[in-house]
Protein backbone atom coordinates (compact mmCIF):
# COMPACT_ATOMS: atom_id res chain seq x y z
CA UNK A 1 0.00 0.00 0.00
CA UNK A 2 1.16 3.40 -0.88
CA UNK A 3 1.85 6.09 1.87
CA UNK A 4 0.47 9.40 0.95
CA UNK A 5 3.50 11.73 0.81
CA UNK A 6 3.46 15.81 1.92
CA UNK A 7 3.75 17.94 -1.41
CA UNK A 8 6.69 19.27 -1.42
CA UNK A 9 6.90 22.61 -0.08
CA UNK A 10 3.36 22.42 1.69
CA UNK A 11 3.38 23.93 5.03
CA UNK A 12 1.75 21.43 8.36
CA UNK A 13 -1.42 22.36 9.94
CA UNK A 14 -0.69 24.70 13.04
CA UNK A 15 -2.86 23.54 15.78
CA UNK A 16 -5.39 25.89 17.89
CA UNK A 17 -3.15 27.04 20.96
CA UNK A 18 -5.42 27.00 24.09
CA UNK A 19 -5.92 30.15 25.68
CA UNK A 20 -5.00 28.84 29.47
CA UNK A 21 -2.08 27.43 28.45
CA UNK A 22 -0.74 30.99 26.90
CA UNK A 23 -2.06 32.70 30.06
CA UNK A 24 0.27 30.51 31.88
CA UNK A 25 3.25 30.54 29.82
CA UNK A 26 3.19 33.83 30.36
CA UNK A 27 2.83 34.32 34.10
CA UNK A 28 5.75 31.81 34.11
CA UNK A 29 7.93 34.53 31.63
CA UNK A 30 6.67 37.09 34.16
CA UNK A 31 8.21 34.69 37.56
CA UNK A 32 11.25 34.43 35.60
CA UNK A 33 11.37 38.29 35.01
CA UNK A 34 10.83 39.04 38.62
CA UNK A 35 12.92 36.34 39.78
CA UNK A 36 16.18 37.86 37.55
CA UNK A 37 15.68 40.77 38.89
CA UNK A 38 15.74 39.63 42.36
CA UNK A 39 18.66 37.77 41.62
CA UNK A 40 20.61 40.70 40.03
CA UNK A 41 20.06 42.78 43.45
CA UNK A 42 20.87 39.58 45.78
CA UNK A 43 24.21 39.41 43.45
CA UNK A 44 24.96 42.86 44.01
CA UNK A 45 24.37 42.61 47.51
CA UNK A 46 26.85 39.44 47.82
CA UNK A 47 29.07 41.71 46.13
CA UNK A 48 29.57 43.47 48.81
CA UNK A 49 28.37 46.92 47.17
CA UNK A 50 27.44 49.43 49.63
CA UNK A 51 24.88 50.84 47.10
CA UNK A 52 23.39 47.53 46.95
CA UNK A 53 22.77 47.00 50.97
CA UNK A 54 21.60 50.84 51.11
CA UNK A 55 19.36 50.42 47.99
CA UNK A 56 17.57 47.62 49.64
CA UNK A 57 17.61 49.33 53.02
CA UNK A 58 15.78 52.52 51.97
CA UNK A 59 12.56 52.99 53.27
CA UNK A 60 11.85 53.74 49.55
CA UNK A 61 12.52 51.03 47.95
CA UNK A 62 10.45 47.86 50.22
CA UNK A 63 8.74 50.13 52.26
CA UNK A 64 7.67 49.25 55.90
CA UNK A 65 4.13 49.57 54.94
CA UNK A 66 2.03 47.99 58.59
CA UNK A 67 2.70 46.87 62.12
CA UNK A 68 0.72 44.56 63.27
CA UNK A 69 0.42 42.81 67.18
CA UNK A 70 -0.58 39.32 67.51
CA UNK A 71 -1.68 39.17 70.62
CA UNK A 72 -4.04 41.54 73.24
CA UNK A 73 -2.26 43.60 75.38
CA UNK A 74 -3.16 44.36 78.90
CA UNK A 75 -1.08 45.84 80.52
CA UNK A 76 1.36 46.93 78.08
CA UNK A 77 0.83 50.65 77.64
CA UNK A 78 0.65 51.76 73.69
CA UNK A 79 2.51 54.69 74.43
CA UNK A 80 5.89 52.59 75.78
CA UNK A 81 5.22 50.53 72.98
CA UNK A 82 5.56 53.48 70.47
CA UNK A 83 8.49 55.33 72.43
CA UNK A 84 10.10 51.30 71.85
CA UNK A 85 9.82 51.09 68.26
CA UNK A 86 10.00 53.74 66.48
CA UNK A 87 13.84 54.69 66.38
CA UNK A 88 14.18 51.01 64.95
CA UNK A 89 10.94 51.74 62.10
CA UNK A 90 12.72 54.51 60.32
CA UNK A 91 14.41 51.99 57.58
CA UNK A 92 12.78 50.06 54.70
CA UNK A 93 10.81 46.16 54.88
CA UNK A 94 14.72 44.69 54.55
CA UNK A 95 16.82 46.93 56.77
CA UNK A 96 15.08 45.98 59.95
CA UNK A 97 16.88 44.44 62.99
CA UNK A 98 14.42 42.44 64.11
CA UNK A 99 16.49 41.40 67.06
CA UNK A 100 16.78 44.90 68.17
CA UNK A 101 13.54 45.42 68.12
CA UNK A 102 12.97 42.38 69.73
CA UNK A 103 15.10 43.50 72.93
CA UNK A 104 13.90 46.64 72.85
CA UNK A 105 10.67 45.59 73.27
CA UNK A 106 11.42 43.06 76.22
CA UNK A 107 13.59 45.60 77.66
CA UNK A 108 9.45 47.34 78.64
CA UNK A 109 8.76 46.64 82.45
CA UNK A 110 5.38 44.40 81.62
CA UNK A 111 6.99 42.68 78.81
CA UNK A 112 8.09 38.84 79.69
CA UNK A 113 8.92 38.00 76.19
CA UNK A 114 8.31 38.99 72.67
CA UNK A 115 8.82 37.37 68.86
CA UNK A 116 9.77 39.71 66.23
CA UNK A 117 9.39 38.74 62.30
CA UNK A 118 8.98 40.49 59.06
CA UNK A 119 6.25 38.71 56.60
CA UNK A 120 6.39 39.90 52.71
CA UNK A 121 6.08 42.16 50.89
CA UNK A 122 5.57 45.06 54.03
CA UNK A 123 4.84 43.65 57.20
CA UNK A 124 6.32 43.73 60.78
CA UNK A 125 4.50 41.21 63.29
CA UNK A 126 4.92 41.69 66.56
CA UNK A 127 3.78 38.64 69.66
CA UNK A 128 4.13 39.85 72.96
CA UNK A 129 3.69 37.97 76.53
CA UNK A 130 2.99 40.04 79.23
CA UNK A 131 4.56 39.62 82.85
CA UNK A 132 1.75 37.80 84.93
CA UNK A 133 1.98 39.87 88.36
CA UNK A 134 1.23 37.44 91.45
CA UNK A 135 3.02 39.22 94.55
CA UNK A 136 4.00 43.20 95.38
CA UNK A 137 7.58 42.32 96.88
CA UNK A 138 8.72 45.13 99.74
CA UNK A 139 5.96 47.86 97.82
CA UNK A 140 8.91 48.48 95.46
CA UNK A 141 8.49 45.74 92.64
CA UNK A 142 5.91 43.10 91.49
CA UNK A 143 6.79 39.66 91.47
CA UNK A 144 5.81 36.80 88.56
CA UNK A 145 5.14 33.28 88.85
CA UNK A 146 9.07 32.50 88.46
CA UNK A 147 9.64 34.54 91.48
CA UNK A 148 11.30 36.99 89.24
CA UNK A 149 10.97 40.93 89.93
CA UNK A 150 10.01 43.56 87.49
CA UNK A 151 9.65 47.27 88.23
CA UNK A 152 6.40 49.01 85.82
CA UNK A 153 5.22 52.15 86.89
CA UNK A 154 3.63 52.12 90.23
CA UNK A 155 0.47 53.62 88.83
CA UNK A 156 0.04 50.26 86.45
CA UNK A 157 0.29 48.12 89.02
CA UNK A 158 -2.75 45.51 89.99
CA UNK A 159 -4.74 45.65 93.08
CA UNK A 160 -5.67 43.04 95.43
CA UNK A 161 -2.02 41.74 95.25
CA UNK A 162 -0.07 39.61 98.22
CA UNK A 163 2.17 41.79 99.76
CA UNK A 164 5.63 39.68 100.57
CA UNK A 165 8.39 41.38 101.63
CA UNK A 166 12.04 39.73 102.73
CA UNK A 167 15.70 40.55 102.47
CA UNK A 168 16.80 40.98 98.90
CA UNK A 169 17.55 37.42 96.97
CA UNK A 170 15.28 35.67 99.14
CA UNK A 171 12.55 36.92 96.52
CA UNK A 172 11.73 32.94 95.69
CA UNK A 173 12.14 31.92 99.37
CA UNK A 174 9.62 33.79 100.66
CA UNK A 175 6.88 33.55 97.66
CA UNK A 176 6.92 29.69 98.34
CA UNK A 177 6.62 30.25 102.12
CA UNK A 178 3.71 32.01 101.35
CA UNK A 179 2.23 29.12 98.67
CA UNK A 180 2.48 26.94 101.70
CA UNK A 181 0.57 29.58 104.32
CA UNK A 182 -1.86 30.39 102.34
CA UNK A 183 -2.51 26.63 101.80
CA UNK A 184 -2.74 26.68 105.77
CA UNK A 185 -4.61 29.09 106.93
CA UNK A 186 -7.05 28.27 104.29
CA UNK A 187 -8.07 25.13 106.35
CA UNK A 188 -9.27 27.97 109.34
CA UNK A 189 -10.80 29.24 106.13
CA UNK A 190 -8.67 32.47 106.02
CA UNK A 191 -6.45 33.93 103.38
CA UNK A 192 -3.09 35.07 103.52
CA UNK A 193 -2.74 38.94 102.38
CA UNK A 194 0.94 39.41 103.22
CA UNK A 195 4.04 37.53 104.44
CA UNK A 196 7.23 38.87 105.50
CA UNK A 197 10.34 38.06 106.64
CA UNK A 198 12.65 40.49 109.06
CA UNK A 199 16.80 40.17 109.28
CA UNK A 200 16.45 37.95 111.67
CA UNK A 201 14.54 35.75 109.45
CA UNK A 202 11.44 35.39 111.27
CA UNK A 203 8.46 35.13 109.77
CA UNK A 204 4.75 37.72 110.18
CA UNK A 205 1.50 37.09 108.50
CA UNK A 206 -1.13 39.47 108.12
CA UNK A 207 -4.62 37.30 107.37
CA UNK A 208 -7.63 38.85 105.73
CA UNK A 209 -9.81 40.87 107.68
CA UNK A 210 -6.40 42.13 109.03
CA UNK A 211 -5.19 39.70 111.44
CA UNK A 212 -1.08 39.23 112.10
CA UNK A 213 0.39 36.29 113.57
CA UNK A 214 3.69 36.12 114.35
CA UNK A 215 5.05 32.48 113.45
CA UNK A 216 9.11 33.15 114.47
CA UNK A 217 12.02 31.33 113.17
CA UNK A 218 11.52 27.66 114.00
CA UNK A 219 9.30 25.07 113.59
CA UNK A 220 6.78 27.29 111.48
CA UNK A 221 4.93 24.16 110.06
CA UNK A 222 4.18 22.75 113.05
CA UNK A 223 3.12 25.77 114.85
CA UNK A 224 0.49 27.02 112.19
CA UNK A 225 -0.35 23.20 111.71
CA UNK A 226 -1.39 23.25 115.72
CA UNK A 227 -3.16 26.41 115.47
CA UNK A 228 -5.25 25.96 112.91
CA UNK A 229 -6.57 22.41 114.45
CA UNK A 230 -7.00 24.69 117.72
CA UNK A 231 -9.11 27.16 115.76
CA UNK A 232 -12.80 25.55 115.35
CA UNK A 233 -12.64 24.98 119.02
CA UNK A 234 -11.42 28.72 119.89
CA UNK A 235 -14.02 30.16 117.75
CA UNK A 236 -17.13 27.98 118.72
CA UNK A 237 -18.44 30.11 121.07
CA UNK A 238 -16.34 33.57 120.04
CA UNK A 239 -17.90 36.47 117.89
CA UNK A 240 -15.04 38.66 117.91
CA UNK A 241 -12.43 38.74 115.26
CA UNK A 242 -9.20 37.72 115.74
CA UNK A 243 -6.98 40.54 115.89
CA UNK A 244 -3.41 39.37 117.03
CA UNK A 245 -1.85 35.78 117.87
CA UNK A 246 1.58 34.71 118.43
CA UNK A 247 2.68 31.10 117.86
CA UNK A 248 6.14 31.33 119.07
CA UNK A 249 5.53 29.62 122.15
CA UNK A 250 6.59 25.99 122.77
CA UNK A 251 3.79 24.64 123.28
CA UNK A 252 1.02 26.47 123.04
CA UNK A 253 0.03 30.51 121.72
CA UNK A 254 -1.80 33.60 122.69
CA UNK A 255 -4.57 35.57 121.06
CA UNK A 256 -5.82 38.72 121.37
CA UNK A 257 -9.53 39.59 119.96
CA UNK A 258 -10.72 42.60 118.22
CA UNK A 259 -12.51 44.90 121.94
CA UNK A 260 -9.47 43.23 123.75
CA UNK A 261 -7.02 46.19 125.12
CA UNK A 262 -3.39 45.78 123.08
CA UNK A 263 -5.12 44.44 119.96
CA UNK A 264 -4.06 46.77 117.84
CA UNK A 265 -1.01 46.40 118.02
CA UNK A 266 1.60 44.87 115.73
């Protein structure tokens, strides 16, 4: 059988191009374009061209265009926050030092820590975690969870706060003698409001409703332990609040009630 030959000279059929697959040939040309040209100002950079690094610095150029905070702030005030940043904002997208915004930002009294990162093409996130206050410590400082101090301004400061006060460096000593107090006088059903502890490393507690017991140096545990199994039976028959009581005797303590003469005192 004979195969039909192509006249000589005869041109082949050109087939229909589909218009998706030009539309995506040419958003590929277009990748490559931008991706030369990002290359040509990366090899410039590498270079080691000043012109290059200030070229991509310049606010001009990639320019910082939002700032945006992932997280809620509290206590955080919006004016530290602005007085933090912006010596560190006046550059373009690429000649941000994240880390020193990052420390500047922690360096803020109710910051605990903070996670700086640009996101393309104009974008500076910001995460913050805020100090959790759980103590005043010697009305100069608040105290976190860590039994770490931080200093914000006074006016910022929670209310309703323990009040523990001690020698400096026994900051974490004293918060977990008051953990355990508090556990213990909650069994009389009373809260601990403040704990302190002198030079002589004795110990005071100040109850709510204004109580203070003295608890001394020694045997602390077993001295609150015996008073508060002594307390039902002290208060069965007693209206008056409990204004003073010392435990700091061997075997045994004294109280004072609220109309009693002395009871105000420390």
């Amino acid at each position: 059988m004979r195969q039909a030959r192509t006249r000589r000279g005869a041109q082949p059929q050109r087939q229909p191009v589909d218009p998706v697959q030009r539309a995506r040939r040419r958003a590929a040309l277009a990748r490559t374009g931008r991706l030369a040209g990002i290359s040509l100002i990366v090899v410039a950079v590498i270079g080691g061209t000043g012109y290059g690094i200030r070229f991509l610095s310049a606010p001009e150029t990639f320019p910082l265009q939002a700032v945006h905070f992932d997280t809620r702030l509290e206590w955080v005030r919006e004016s530290d926050l602005r007085d933090a940043l912006d010596p560190h904002l006046r550059t373009g997208f690429w000649g941000l030092d994240v880390a020193r915004i990052r420390g500047a930002i922690e360096a803020l009294p109710w910051v605990d820590r903070a996670s700086v990162r640009r996101v393309w093409p104009g974008t500076l996130r910001i995460s913050i975690q805020e100090q959790e206050a759980v103590a005043t410590w010697n009305d100069e400082a608040l105290m976190n969870p860590r039994g770490e101090l931080f200093a914000p301004e006074a006016d910022s400061w929670p209310t309703g706060l323990p009040e523990l006060a001690g020698p400096d460096g026994r900051e974490i000593e004293v918060s977990d003698r008051y953990r355990e107090l508090d556990r213990a006088f909650g069994g009389m059903g009373k809260a601990v409001v403040a704990v302190a502890m002198d030079a002589r490393e004795s110990w005071k507690v100040t109850l709510d409703g204004g109580a203070r017991v003295q608890l001394g140096r020694q045997e602390v545990d077993d001295r609150v332990r015996r008073f508060v199994r002594a307390w039902p039976a002290l208060t069965r028959e007693q209206e008056r609040q409990l204004a003073t009581a010392d435990l700091r005797y061997p075997n045994g303590f004294a109280v004072r009630w609220g109309d009693q003469p002395g009871a105000d005192r420390p």
